[in-house]
Every structure is written in C-alpha cells, then in structure tokens.
C-alpha atoms as a PDB file:
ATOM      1  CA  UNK A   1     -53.567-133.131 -47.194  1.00  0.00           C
ATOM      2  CA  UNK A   2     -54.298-129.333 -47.808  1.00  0.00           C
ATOM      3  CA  UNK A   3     -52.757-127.300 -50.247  1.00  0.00           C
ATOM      4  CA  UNK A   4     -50.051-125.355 -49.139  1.00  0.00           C
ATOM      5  CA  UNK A   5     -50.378-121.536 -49.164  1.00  0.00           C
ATOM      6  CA  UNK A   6     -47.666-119.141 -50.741  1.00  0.00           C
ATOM      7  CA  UNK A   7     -46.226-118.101 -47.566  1.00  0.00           C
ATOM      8  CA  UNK A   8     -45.595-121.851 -46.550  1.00  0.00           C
ATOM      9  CA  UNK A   9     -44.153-122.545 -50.304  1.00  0.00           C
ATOM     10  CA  UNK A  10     -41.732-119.842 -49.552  1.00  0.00           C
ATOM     11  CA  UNK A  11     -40.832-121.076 -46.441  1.00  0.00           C
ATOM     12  CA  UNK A  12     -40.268-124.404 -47.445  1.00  0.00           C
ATOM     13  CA  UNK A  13     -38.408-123.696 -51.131  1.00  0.00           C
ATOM     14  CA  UNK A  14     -37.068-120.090 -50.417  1.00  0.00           C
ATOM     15  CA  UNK A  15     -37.934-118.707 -52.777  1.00  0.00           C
ATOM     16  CA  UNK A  16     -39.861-115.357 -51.947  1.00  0.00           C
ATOM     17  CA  UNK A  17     -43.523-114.814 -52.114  1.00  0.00           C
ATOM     18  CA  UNK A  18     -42.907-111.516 -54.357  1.00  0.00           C
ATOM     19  CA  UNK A  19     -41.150-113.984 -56.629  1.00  0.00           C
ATOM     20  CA  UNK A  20     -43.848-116.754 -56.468  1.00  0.00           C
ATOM     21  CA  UNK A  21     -46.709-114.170 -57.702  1.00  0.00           C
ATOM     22  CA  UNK A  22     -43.926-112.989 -60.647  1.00  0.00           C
ATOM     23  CA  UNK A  23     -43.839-116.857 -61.575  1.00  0.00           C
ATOM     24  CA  UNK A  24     -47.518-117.164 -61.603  1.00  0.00           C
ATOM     25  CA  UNK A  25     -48.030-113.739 -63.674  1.00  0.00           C
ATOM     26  CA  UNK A  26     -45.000-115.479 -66.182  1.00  0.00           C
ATOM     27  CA  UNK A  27     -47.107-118.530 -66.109  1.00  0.00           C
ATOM     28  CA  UNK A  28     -44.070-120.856 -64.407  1.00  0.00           C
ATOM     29  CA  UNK A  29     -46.437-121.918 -61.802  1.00  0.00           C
ATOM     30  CA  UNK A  30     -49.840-121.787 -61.033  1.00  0.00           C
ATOM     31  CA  UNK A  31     -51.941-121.448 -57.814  1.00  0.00           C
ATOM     32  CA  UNK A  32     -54.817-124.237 -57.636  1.00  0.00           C
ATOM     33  CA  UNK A  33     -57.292-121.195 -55.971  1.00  0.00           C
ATOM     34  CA  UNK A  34     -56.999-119.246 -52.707  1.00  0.00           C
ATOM     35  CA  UNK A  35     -57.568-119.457 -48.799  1.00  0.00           C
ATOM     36  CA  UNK A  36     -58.717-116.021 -47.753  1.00  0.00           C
ATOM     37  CA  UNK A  37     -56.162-113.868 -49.756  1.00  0.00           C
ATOM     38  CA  UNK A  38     -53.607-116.469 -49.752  1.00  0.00           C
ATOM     39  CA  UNK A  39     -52.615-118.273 -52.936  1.00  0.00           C
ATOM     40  CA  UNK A  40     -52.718-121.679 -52.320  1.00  0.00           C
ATOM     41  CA  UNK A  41     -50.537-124.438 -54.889  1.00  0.00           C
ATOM     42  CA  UNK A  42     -50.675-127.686 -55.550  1.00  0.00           C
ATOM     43  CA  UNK A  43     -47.247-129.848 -53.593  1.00  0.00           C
ATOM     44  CA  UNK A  44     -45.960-130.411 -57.071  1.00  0.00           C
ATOM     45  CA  UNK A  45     -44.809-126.693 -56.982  1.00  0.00           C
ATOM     46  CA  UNK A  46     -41.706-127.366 -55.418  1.00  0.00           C
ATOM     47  CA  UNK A  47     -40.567-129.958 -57.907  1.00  0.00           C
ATOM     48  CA  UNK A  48     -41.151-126.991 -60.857  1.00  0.00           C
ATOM     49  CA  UNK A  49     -39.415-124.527 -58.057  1.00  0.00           C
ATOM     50  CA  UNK A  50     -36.992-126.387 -58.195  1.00  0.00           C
ATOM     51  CA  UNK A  51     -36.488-127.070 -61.896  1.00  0.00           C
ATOM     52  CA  UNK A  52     -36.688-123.108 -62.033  1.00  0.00           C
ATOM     53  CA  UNK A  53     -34.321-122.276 -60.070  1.00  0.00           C
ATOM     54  CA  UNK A  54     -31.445-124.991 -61.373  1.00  0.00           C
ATOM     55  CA  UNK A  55     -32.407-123.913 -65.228  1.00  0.00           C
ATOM     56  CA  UNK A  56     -31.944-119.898 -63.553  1.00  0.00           C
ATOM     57  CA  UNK A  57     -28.294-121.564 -61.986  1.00  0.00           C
ATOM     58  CA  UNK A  58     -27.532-122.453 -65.761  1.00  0.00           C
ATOM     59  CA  UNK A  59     -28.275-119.536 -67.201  1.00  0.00           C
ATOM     60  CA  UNK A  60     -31.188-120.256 -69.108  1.00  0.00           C
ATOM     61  CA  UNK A  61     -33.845-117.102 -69.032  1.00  0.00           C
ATOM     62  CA  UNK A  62     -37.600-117.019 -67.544  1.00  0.00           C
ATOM     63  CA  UNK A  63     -38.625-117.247 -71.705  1.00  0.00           C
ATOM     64  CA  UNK A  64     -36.782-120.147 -72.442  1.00  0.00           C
ATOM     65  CA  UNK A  65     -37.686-121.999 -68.842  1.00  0.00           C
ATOM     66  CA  UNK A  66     -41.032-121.134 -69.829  1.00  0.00           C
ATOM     67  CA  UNK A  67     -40.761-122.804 -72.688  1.00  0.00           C
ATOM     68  CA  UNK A  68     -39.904-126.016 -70.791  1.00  0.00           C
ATOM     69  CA  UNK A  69     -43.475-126.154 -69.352  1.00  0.00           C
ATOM     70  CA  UNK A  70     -46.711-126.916 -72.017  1.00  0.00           C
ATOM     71  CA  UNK A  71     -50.025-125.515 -71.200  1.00  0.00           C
ATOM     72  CA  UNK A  72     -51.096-128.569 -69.572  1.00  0.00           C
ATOM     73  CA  UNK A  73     -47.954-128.536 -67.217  1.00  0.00           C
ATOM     74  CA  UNK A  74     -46.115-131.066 -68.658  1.00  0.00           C
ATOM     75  CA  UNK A  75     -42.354-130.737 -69.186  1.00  0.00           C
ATOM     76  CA  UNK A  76     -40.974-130.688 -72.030  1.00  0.00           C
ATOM     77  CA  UNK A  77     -36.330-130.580 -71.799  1.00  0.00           C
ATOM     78  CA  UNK A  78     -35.541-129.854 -75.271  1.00  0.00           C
ATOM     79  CA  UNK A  79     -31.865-131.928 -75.113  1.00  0.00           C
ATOM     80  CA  UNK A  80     -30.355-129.788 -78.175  1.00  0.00           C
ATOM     81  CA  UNK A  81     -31.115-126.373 -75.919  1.00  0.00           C
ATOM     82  CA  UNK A  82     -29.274-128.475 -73.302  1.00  0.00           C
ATOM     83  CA  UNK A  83     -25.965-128.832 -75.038  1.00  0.00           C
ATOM     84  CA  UNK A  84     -25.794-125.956 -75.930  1.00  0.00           C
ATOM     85  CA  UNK A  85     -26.185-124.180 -73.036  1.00  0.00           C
ATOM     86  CA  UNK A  86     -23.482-126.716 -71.782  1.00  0.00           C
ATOM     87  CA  UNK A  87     -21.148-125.539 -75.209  1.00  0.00           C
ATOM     88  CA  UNK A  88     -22.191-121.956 -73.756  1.00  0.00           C
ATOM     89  CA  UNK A  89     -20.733-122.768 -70.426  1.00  0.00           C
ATOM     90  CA  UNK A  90     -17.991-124.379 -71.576  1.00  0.00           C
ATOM     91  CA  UNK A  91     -16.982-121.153 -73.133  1.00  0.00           C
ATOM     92  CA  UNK A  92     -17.687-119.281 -69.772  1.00  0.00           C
ATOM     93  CA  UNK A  93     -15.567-121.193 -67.420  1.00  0.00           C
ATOM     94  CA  UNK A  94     -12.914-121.063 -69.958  1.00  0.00           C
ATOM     95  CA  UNK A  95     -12.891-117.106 -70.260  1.00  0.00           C
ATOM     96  CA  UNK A  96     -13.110-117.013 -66.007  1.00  0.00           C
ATOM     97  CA  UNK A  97     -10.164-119.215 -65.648  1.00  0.00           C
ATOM     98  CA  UNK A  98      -8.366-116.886 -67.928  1.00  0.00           C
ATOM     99  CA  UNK A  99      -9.505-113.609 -66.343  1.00  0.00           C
ATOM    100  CA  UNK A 100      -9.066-115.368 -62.859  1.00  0.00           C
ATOM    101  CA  UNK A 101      -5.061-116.417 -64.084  1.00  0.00           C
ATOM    102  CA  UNK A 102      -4.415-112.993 -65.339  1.00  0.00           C
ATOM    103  CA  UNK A 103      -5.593-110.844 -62.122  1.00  0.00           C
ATOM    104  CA  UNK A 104      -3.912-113.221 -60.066  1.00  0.00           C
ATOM    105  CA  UNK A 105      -0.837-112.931 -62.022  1.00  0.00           C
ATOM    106  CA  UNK A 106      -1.591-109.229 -61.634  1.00  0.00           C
ATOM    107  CA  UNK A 107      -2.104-109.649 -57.889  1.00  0.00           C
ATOM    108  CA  UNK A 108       1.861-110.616 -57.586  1.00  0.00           C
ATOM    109  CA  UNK A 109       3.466-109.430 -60.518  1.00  0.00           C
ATOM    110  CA  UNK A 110       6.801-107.558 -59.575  1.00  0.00           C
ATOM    111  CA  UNK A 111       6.541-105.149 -62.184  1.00  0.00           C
ATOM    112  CA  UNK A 112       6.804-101.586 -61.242  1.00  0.00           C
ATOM    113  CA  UNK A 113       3.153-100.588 -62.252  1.00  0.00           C
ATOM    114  CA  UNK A 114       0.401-103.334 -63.601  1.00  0.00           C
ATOM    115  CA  UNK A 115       0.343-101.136 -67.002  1.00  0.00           C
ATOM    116  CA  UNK A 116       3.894-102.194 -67.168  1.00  0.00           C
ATOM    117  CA  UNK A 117       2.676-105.812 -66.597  1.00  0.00           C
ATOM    118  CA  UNK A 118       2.509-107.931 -70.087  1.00  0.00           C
ATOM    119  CA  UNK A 119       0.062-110.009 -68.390  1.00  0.00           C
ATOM    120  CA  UNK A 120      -2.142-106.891 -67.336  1.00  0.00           C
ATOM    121  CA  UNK A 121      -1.724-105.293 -70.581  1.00  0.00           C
ATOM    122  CA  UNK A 122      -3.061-108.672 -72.262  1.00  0.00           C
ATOM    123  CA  UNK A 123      -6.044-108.033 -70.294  1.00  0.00           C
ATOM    124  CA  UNK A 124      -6.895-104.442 -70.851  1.00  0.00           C
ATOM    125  CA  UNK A 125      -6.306-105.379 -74.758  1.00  0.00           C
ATOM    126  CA  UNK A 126      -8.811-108.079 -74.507  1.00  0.00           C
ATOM    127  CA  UNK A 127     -11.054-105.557 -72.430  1.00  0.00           C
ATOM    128  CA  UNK A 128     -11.129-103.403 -75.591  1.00  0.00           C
ATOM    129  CA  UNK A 129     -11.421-105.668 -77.710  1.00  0.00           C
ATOM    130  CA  UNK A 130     -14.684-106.765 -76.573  1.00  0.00           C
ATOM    131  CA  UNK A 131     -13.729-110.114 -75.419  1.00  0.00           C
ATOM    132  CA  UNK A 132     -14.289-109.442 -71.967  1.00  0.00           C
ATOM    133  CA  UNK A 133     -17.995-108.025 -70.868  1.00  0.00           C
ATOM    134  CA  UNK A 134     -19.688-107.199 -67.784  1.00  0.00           C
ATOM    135  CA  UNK A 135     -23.099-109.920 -67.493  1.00  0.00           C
ATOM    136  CA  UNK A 136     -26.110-108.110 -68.546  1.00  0.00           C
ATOM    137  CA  UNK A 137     -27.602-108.769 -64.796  1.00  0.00           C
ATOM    138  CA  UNK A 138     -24.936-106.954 -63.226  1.00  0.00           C
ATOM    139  CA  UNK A 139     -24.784-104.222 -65.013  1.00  0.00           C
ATOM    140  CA  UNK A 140     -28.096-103.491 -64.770  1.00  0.00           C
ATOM    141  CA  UNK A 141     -28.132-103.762 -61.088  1.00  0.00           C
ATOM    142  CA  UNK A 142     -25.275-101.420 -61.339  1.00  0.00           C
ATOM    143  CA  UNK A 143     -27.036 -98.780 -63.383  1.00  0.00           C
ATOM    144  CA  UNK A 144     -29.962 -99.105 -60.633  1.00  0.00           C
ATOM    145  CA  UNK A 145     -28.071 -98.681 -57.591  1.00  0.00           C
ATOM    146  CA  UNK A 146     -26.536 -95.360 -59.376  1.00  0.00           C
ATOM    147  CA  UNK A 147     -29.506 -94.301 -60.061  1.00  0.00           C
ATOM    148  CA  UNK A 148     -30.441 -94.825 -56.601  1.00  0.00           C
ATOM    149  CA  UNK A 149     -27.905 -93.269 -55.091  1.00  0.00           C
ATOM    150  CA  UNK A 150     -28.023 -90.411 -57.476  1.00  0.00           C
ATOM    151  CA  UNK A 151     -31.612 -89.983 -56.424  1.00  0.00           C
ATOM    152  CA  UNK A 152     -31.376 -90.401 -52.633  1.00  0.00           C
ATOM    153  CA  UNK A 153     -28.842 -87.489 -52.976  1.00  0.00           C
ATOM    154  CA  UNK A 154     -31.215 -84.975 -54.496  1.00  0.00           C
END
C-alpha cells in the first residue's frame, strides 16, 4: 500500500496541510520522504493525529503533547500529568457552571438594572478579583483581529 501524501492525510483526518507541516517542524509527526513536492507519511499518522488533537481537546499544549512522543516514536502517557489535567478540569467546569448560573440569573433577573442585581454584582466582584479570566487563546485572537482591523483601516 503507498504512503499517503499530506493532502490525502488532511483529507482523511482534517486536519489542514498548513497544520501538518507545523506538526512536522514541532516534531509531532514525521513525513517518511516525499512524492514530487508532496510529503508523504507513514498510515500510523492518523493514530498520533488523533492523539494530538484529543490531548489539544484537553487542554494540554504542543510542549507537553510533545513530550508524549520519544525520539523513536514511541508514546509515552505520563498518568500523574493525566490527573492533573483532569484536577485542572475539574476546576474549569466548576468555574463555567458558576459563570453560566450567574449570567443566566442575570438574563432574567427583575431587578431594575443588572448593577442593581446581587447576583451580577457577585460577578463583576469576582471579575476584579481575578477569579474570572479571559483563556490566553482568545485573547490573543482578540488582540489580532484588532490589530487587523486597526490596520485594514489605515
């Protein structure tokens, strides 16, 4: 059976082939040589696709996937990083719930104005007091589309 190239590996696992070549410069996957200028891969790539894009679901960074995979492309699942990225989510989905009760509280409350809303004013107080915070991704993303917009404008 022949290799599969990188446009057929991002067919079949969707991930993109921009993506696939940042995974092989990160050294998540490899290509097993080329077909023309295709990068061809080995059809164990979309097992490791797929462990990198579950591990990405969970939260875990490129670093610490990378981490997962030894030189000679064995994995290694370190079960203590496991946990606690499960303690970590834990944490996550407990904070959502309680951001999710409060705006729908906020959503129907018949105060006159949500700053006259004890349940909204619980939640601005935890805003400044740090316990609520924007995920690095999107604010990131956020900064970049302002900057793009700011640019497109000039």
């Amino acid at each position: 059976m022949p290799f599969p190239d990188i446009a057929e590996v991002a067919r079949r696992s969707g991930v993109p082939a921009s993506t696939l070549r940042f995974y092989e410069e990160r050294r998540l996957i490899a290509s097993v040589g080329r077909k023309g200028l295709r990068r061809q891969f080995d059809a164990s790539v979309y097992e490791r696709l797929a462990l990198i894009t579950l591990a990405r679901a969970a939260g875990f960074s490129l670093n610490e996937i990378a981490n997962v995979f030894s030189p000679t492309g064995r994995v290694h699942i370190d079960r203590a990083l496991l946990s606690a990225k499960a303690d970590e989510l834990d944490r996550s989905i407990v904070r959502i719930r309680a951001m999710r009760d409060g705006l729908r509280h906020a959503a129907v409350c018949r105060a006159p104005s949500h700053f006259e809303c004890p349940t909204f004013r619980k939640l601005l107080a935890a805003a400044a007091a740090g316990a609520i915070r924007v995920p690095e991704s999107r604010t990131r993303k956020s900064a970049r589309n302002v900057s793009k917009a700011g640019k497109r404008k000039s």
